[in-house]
N, C-alpha and C. Protein backbone atom coordinates (compact mmCIF):
# COMPACT_ATOMS: atom_id res chain seq x y z
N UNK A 1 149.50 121.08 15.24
CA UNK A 1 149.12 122.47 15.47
C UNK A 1 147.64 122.55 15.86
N UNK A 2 147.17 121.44 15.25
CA UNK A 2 145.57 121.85 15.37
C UNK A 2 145.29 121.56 17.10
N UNK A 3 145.84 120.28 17.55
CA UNK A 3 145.79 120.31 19.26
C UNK A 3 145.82 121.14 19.99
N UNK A 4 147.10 122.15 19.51
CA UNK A 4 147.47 123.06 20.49
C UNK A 4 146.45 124.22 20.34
N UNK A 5 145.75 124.34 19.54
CA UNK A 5 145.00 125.88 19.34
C UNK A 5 143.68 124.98 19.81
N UNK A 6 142.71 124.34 19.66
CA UNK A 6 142.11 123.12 20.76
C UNK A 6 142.03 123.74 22.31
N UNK A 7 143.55 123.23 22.55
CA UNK A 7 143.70 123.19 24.05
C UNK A 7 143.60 124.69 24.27
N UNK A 8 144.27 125.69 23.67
CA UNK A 8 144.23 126.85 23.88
C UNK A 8 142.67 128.19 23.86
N UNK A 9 142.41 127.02 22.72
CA UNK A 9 140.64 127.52 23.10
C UNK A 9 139.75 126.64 24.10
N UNK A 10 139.84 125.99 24.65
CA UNK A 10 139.58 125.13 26.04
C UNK A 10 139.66 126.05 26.90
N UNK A 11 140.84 126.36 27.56
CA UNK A 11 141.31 127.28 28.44
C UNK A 11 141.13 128.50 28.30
N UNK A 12 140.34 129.68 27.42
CA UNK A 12 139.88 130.08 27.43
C UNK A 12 138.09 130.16 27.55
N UNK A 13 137.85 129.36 27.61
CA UNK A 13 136.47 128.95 28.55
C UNK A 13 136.04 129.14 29.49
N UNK A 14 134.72 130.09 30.33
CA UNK A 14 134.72 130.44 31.57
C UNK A 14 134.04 128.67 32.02
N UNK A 15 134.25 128.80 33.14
CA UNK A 15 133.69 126.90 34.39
C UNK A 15 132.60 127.03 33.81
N UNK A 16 131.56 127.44 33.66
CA UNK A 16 130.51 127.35 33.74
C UNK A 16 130.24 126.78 32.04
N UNK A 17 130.72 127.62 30.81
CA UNK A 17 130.70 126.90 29.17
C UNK A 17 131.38 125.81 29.53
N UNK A 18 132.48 125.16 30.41
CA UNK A 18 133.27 123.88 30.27
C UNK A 18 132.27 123.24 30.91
N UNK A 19 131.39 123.04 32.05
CA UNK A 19 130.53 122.81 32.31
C UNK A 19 128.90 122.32 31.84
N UNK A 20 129.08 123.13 30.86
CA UNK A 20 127.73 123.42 29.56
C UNK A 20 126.29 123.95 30.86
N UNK A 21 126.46 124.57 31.45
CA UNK A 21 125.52 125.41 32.37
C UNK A 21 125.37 126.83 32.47
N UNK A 22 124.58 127.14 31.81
CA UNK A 22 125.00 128.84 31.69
C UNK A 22 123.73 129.04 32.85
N UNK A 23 123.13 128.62 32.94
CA UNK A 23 122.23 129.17 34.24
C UNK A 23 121.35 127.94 35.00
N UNK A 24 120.65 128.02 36.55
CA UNK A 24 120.01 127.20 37.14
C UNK A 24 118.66 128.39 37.36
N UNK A 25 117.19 127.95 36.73
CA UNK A 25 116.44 128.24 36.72
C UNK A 25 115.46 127.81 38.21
N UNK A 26 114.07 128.04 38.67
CA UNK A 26 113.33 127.62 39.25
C UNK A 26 112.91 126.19 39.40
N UNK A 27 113.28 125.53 38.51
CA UNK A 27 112.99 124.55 37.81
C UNK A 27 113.51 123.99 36.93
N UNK A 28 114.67 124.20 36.69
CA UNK A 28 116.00 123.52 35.53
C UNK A 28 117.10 123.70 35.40
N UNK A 29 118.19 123.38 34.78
CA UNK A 29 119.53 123.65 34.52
C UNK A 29 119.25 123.88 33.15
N UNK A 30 119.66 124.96 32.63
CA UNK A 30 119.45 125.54 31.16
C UNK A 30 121.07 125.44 30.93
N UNK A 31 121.41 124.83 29.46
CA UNK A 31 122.95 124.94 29.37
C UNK A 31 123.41 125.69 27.97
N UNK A 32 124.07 125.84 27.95
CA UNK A 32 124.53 127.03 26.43
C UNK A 32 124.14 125.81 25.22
N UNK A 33 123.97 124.83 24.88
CA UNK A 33 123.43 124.04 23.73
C UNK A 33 121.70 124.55 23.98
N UNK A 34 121.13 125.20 24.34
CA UNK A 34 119.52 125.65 24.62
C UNK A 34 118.78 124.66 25.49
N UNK A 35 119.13 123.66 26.16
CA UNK A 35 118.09 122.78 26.50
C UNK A 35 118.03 122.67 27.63
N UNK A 36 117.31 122.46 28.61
CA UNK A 36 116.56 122.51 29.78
C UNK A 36 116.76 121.50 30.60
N UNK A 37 117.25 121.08 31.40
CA UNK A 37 117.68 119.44 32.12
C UNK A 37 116.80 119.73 33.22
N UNK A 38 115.68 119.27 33.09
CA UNK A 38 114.70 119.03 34.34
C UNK A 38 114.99 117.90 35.15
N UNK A 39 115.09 118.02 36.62
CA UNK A 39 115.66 116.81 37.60
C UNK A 39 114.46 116.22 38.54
N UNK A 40 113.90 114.85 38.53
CA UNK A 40 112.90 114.53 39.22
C UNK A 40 113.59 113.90 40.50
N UNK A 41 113.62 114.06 41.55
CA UNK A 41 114.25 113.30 42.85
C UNK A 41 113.73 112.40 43.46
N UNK A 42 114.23 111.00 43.54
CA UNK A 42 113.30 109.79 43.46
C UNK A 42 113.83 109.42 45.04
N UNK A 43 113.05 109.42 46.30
CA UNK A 43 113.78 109.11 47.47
C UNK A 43 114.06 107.03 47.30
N UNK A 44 115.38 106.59 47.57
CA UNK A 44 115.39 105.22 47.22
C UNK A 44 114.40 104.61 48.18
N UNK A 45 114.45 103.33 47.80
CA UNK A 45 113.96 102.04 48.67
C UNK A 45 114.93 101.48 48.70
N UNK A 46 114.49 100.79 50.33
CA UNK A 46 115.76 99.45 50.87
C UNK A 46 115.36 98.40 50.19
N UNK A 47 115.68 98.47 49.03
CA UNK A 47 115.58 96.94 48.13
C UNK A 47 115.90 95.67 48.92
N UNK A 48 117.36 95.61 50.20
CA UNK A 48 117.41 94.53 51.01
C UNK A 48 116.24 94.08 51.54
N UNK A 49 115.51 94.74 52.17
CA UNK A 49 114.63 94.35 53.42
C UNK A 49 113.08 94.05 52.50
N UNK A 50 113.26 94.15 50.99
CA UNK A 50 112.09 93.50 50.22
C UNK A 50 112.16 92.19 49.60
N UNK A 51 110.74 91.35 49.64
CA UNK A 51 110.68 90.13 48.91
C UNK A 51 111.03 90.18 47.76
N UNK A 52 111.60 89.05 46.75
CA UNK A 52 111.96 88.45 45.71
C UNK A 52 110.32 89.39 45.22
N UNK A 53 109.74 88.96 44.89
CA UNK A 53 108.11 89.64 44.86
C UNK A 53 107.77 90.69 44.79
N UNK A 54 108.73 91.67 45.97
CA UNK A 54 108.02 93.40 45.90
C UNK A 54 109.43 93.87 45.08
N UNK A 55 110.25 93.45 45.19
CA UNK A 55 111.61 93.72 44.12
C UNK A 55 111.29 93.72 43.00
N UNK A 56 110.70 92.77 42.42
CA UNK A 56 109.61 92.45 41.14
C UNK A 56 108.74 93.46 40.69
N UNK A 57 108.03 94.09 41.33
CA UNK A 57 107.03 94.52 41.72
C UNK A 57 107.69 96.44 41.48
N UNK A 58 108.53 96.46 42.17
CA UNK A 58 109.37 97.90 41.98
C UNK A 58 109.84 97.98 40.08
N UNK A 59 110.61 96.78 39.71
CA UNK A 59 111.30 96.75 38.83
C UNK A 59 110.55 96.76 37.64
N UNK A 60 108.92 96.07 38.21
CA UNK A 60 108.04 96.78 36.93
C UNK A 60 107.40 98.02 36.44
N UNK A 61 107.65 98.46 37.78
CA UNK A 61 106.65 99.76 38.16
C UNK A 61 108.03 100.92 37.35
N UNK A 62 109.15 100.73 37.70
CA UNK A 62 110.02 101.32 37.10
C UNK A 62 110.03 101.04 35.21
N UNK A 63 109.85 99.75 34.55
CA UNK A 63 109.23 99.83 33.47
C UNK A 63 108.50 100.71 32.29
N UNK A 64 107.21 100.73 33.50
CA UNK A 64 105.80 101.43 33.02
C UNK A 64 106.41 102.74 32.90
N UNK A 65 107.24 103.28 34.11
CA UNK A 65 107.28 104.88 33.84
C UNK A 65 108.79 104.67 32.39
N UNK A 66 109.27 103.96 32.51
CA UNK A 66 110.35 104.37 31.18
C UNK A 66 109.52 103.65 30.08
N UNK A 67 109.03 103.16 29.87
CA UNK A 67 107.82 103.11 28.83
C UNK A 67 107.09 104.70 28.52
N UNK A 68 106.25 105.03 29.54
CA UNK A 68 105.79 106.10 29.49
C UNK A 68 106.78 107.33 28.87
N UNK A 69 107.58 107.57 28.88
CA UNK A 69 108.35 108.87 28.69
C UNK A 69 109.73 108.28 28.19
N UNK A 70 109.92 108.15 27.05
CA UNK A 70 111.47 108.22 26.02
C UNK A 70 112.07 109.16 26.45
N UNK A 71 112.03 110.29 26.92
CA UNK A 71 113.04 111.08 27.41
C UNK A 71 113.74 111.16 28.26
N UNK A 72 113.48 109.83 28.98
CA UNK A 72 114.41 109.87 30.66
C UNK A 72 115.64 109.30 30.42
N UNK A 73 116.68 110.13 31.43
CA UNK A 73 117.94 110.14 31.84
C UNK A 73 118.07 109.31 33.24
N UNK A 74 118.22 108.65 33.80
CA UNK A 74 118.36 108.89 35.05
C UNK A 74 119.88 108.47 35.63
N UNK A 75 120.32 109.14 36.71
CA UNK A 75 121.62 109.00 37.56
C UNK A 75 121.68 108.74 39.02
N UNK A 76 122.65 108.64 39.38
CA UNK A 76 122.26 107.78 40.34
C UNK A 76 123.55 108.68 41.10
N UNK A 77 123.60 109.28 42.62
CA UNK A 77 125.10 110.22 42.70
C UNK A 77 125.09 109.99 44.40
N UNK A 78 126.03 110.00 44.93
CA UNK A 78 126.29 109.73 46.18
C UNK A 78 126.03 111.18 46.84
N UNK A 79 125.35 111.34 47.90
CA UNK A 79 124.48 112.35 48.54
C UNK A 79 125.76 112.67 49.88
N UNK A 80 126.35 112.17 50.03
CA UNK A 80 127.55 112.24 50.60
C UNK A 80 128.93 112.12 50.19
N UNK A 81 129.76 112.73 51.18
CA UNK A 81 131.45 112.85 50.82
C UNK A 81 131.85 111.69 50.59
N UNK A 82 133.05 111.45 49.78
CA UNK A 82 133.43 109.93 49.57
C UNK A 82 134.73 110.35 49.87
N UNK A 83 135.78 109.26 51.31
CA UNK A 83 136.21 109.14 52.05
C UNK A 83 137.34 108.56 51.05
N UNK A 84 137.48 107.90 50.07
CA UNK A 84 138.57 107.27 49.07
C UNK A 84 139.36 107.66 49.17
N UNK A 85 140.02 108.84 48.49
CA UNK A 85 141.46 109.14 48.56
C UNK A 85 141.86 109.65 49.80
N UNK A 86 141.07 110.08 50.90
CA UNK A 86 141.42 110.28 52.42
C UNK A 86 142.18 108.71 52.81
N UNK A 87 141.27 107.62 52.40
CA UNK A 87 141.94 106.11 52.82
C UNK A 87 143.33 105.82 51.88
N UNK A 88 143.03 105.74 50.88
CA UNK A 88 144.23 105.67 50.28
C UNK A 88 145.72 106.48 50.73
N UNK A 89 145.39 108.08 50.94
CA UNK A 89 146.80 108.48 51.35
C UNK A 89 146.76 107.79 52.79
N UNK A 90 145.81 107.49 53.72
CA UNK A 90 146.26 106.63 54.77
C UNK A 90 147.14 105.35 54.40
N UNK A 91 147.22 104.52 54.03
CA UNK A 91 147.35 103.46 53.09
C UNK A 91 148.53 103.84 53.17
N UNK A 92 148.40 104.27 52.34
CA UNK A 92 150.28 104.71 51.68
C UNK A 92 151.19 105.00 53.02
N UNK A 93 150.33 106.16 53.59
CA UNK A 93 151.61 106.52 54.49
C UNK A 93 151.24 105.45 55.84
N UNK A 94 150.81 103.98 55.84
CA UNK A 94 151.06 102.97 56.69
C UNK A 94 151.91 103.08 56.39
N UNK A 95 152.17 102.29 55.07
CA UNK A 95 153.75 101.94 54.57
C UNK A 95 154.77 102.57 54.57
N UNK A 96 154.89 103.51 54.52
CA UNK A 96 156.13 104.54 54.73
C UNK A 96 156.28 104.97 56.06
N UNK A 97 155.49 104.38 56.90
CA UNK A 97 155.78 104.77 58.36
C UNK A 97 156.40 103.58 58.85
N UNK A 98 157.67 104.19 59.87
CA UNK A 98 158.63 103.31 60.75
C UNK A 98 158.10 103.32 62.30
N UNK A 99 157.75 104.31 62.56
CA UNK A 99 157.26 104.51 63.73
C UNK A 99 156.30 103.30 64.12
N UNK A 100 156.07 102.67 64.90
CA UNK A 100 154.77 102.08 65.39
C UNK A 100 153.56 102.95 65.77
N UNK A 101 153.67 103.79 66.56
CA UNK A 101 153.31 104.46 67.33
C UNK A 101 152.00 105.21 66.68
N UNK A 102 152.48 106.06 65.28
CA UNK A 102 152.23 106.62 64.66
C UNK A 102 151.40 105.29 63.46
N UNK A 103 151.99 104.41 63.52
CA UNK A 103 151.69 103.58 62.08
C UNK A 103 150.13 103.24 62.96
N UNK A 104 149.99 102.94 63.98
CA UNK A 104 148.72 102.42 64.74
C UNK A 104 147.56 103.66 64.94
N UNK A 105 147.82 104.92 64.78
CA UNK A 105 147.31 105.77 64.79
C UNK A 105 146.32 106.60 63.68
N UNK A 106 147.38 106.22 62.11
CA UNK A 106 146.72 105.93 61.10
C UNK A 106 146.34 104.79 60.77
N UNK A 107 146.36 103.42 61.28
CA UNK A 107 145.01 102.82 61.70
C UNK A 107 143.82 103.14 61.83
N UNK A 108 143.88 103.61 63.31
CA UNK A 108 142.75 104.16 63.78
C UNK A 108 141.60 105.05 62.78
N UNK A 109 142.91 106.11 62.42
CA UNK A 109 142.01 107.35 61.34
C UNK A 109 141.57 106.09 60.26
N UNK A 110 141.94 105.21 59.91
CA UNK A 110 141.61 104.66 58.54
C UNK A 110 140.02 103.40 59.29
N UNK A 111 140.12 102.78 60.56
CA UNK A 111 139.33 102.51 61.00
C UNK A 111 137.68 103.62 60.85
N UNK A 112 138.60 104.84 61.91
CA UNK A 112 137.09 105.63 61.68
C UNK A 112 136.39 106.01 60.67
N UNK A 113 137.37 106.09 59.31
CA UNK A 113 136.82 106.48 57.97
C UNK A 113 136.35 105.11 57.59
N UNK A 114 136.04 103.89 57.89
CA UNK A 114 135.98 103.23 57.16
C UNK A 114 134.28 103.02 58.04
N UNK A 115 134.10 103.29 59.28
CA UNK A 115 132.69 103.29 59.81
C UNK A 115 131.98 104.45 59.33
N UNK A 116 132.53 105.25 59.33
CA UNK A 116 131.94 106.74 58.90
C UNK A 116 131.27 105.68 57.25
N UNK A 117 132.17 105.46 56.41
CA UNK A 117 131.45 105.41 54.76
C UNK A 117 130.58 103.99 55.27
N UNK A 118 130.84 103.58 55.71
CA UNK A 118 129.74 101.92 56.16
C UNK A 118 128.75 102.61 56.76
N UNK A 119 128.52 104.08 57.55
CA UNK A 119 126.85 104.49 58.06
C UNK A 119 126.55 105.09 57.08
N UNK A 120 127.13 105.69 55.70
CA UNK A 120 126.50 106.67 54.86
C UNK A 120 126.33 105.57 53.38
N UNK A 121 127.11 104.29 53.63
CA UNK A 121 126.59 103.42 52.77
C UNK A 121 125.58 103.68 51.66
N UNK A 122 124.38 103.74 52.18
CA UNK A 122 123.09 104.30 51.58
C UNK A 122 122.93 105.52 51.10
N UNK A 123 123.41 106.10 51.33
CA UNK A 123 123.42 107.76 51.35
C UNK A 123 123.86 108.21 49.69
N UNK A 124 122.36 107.66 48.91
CA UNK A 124 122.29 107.93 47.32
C UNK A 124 120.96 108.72 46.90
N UNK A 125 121.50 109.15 45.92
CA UNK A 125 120.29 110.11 45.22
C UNK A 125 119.91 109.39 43.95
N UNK A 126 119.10 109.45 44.04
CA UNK A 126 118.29 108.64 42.59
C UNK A 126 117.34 110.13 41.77
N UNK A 127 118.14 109.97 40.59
CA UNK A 127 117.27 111.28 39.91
C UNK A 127 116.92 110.75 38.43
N UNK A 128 115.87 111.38 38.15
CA UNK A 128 115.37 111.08 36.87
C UNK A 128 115.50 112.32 35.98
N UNK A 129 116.39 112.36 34.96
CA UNK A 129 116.31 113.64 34.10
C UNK A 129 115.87 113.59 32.54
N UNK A 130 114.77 114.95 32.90
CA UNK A 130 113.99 115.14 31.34
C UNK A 130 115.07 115.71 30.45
N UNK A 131 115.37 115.97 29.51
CA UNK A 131 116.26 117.19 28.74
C UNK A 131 115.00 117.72 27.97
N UNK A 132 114.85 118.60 27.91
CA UNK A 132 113.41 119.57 26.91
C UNK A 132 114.54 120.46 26.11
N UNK A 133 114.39 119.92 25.02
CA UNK A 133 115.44 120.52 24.16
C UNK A 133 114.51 121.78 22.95
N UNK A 134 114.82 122.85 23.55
CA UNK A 134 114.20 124.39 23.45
C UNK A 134 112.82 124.60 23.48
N UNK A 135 112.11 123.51 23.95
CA UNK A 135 110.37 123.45 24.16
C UNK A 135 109.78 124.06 25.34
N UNK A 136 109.77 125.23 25.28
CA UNK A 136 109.69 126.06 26.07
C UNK A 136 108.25 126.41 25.77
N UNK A 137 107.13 126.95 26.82
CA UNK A 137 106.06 127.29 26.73
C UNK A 137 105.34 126.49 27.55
N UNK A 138 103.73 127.23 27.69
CA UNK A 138 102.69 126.25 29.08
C UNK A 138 102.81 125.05 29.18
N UNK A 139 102.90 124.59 27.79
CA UNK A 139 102.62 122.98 27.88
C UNK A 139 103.63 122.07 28.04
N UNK A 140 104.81 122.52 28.55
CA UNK A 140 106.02 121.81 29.43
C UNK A 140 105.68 121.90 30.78
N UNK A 141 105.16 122.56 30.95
CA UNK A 141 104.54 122.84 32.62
C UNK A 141 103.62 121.08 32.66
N UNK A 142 103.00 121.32 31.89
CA UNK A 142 101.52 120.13 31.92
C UNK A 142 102.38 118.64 31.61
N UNK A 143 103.41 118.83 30.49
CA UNK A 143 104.07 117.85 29.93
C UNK A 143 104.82 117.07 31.49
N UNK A 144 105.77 117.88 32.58
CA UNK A 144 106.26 117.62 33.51
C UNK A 144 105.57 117.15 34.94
N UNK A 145 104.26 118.06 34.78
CA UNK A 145 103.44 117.40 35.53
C UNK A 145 102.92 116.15 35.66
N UNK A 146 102.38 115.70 34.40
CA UNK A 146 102.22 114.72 33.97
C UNK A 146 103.35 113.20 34.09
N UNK A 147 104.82 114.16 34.13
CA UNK A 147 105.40 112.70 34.33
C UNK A 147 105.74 112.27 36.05
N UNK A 148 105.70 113.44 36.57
CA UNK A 148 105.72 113.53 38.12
C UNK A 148 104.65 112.82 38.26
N UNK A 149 103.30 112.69 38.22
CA UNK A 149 102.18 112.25 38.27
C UNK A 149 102.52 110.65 37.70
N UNK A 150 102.82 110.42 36.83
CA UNK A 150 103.18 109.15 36.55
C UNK A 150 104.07 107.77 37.79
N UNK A 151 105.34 109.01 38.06
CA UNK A 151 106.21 108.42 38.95
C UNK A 151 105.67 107.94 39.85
N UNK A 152 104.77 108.96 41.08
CA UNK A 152 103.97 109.00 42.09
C UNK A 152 102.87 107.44 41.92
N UNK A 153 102.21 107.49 40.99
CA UNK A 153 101.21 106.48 40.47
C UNK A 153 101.72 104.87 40.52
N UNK A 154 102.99 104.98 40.14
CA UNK A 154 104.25 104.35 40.20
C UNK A 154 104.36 103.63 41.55
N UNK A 155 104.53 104.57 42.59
CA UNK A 155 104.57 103.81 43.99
C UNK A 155 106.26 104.56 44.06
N UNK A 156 106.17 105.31 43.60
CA UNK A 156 107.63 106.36 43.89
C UNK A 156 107.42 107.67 44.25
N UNK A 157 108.13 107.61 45.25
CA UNK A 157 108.15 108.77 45.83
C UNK A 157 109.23 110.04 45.50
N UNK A 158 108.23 110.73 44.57
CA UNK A 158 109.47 111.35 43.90
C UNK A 158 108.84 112.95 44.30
N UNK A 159 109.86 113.83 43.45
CA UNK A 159 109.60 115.35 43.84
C UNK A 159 110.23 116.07 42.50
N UNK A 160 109.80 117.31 42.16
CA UNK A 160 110.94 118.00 41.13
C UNK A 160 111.46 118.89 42.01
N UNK A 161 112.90 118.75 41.59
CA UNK A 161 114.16 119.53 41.77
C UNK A 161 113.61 121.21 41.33
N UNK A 162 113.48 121.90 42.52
CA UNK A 162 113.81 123.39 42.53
C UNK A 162 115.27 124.18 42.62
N UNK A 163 115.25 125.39 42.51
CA UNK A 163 116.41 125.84 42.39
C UNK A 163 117.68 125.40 43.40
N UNK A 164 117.16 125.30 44.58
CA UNK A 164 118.10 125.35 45.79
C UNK A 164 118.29 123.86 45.48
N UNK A 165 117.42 122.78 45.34
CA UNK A 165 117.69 121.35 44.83
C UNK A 165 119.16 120.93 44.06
N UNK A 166 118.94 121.62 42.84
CA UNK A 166 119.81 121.80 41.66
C UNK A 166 120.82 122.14 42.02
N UNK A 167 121.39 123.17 42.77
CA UNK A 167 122.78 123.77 43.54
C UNK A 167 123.11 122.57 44.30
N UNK A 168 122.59 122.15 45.12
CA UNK A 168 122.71 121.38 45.97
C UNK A 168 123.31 119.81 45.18
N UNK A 169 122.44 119.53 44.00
CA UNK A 169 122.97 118.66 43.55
C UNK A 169 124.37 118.68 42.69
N UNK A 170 124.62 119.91 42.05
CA UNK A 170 125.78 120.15 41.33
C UNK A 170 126.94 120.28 42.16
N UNK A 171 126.68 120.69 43.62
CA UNK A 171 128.17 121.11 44.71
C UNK A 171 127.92 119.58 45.16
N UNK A 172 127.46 118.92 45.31
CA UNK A 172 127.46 117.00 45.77
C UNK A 172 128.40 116.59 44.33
N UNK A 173 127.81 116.73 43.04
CA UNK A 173 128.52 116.25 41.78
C UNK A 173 130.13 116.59 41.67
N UNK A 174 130.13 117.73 41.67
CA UNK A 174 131.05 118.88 41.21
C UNK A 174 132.36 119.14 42.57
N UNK A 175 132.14 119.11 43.41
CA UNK A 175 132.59 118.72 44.63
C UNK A 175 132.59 118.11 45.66
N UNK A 176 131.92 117.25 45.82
CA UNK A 176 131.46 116.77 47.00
C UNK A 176 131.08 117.75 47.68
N UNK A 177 130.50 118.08 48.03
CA UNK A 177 130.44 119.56 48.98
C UNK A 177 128.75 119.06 49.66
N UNK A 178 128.48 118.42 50.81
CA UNK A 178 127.47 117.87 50.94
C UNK A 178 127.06 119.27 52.53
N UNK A 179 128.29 119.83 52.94
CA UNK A 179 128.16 119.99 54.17
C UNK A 179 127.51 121.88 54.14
N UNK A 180 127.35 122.50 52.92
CA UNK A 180 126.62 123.77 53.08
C UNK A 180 125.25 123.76 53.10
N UNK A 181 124.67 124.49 53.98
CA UNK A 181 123.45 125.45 54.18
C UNK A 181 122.83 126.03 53.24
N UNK A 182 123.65 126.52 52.46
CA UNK A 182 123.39 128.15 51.17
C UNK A 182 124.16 127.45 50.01
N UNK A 183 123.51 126.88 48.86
CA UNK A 183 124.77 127.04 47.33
C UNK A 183 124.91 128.75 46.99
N UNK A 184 126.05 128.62 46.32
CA UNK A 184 126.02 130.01 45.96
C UNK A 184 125.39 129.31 44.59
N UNK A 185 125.08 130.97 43.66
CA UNK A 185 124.39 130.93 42.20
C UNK A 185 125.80 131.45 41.31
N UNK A 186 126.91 131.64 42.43
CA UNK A 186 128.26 132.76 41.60
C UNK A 186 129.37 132.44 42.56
N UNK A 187 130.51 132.25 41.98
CA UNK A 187 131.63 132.76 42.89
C UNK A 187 131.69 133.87 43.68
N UNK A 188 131.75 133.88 44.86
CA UNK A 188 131.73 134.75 45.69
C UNK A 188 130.41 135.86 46.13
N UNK A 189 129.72 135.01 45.93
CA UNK A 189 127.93 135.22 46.34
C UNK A 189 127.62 135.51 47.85
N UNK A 190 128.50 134.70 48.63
CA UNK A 190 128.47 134.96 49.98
C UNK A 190 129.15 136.37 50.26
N UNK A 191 130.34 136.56 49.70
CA UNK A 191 130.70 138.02 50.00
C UNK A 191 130.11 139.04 50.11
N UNK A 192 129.35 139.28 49.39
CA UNK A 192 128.17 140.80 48.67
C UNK A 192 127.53 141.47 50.02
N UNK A 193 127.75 142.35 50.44
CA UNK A 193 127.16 143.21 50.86
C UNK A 193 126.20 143.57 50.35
N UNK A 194 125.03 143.53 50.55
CA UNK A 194 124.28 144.41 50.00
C UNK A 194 123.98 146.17 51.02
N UNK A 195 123.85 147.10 49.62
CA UNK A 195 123.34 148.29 50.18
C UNK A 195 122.62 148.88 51.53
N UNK A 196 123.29 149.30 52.27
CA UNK A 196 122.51 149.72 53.48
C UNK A 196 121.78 150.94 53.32
C-alpha cells in the first residue's frame, strides 16, 4: 500500500517539483530544497592536439581550482542532438526490410547520421557547478567572483551562466533541444500576446 500512495503522490507533482527547479534566476537555478546551483561555463580544449606536457599542465591547473573551492560540481553534457535511437530504429528496420532497394536507402540515412555525430563529435559543454545552499546576500556576489577569477587565472576560459545560458542548458539536458533561438521560462511562453 505504501508504493501505491508513493506513486500516487509522484504524479501529482507539477515538472518543475519532479525536476527540483522552482525558478531560473539572473544568475542561478534556485530549486524548492532552497539552494542556488550557480553554473560556470568552461569552453573545452583539444586535449588531442596537446603535448604529454601541456595535458599535464591543464590537469594541474584543474587541481589548484578544485583545491581552491570544495564546493564544485562539475558536468560534462553534449551541446548537441544525439542521433542514437534515430540509428538504432535504422538498424532494426535494416533487418526487417526485404526490399533491397529500400534496405540501401536506410543505409544511406544511417551513413549520413553517422557523419553528422562524427562533425559534432566535440560538441561538449564543460560546466562547473557551485550549489550555495541558502547563502544568500553581497558576499556570494564576491564569493563567485572570486572563483570565476580563479578559473580564468587557471588558463580556463570560463564564463558564468546567465539566465538565457541556464534555459539553454536545461532544453540541451532535458531534451535535447539544441536548435531554439528563445527558451521559454513557461509552457507556452511563446503564445502570449501581449496587450496592445
Amino acid at each position: 500500500m505504501r508504493r501505491k500512495e508513493k506513486k500516487e503522490e509522484k504524479q501529482r507533482l507539477s515538472t518543475r517539483q519532479l525536476m527540483n527547479t522552482k525558478e531560473v534566476t539572473d544568475y542561478s537555478l534556485t530549486t524548492y530544497d532552497g539552494d542556488d546551483l550557480v553554473y560556470f561555463m568552461i569552453r573545452p580544449t583539444n586535449l588531442s592536439v596537446l603535448s604529454d606536457t601541456n595535458v599535464g599542465a591543464r590537469i594541474y591547473a584543474l587541481m589548484n581550482v578544485l583545491k581552491g573551492v570544495a564546493e564544485i560540481e562539475m558536468l560534462c553534457l553534449n551541446s548537441r542532438e544525439s542521433f542514437e535511437e534515430n540509428k538504432s530504429f535504422l538498424r532494426s528496420r535494416m533487418e526487417k526490410e526485404k526490399n533491397p532497394v529500400v534496405r540501401k536507402l536506410l543505409e544511406k540515412d544511417q551513413s549520413f547520421l553517422d557523419r553528422i555525430q562524427v562533425q559534432m563529435a566535440t560538441a561538449r559543454e564543460f560546466l562547473i557547478l557551485i550549489r550555495l545552499h541558502r547563502d544568500k546576500g553581497p558576499e556570494v556576489f564576491s564569493y563567485l567572483d572570486r572563483i570565476e577569477k580563479s578559473l580564468k587565472e587557471q588558463g580556463f576560459h570560463a564564463k558564468r551562466a546567465g539566465r538565457e545560458d541556464i534555459k539553454r542548458l536545461m532544453a540541451v539536458y532535458y531534451e535535447q533541444n539544441v536548435t531554439s533561438e528563445r527558451f521559454e521560462g513557461f509552457d507556452g511562453e511563446r503564445w502570449i500576446i501581449p496587450e496592445d
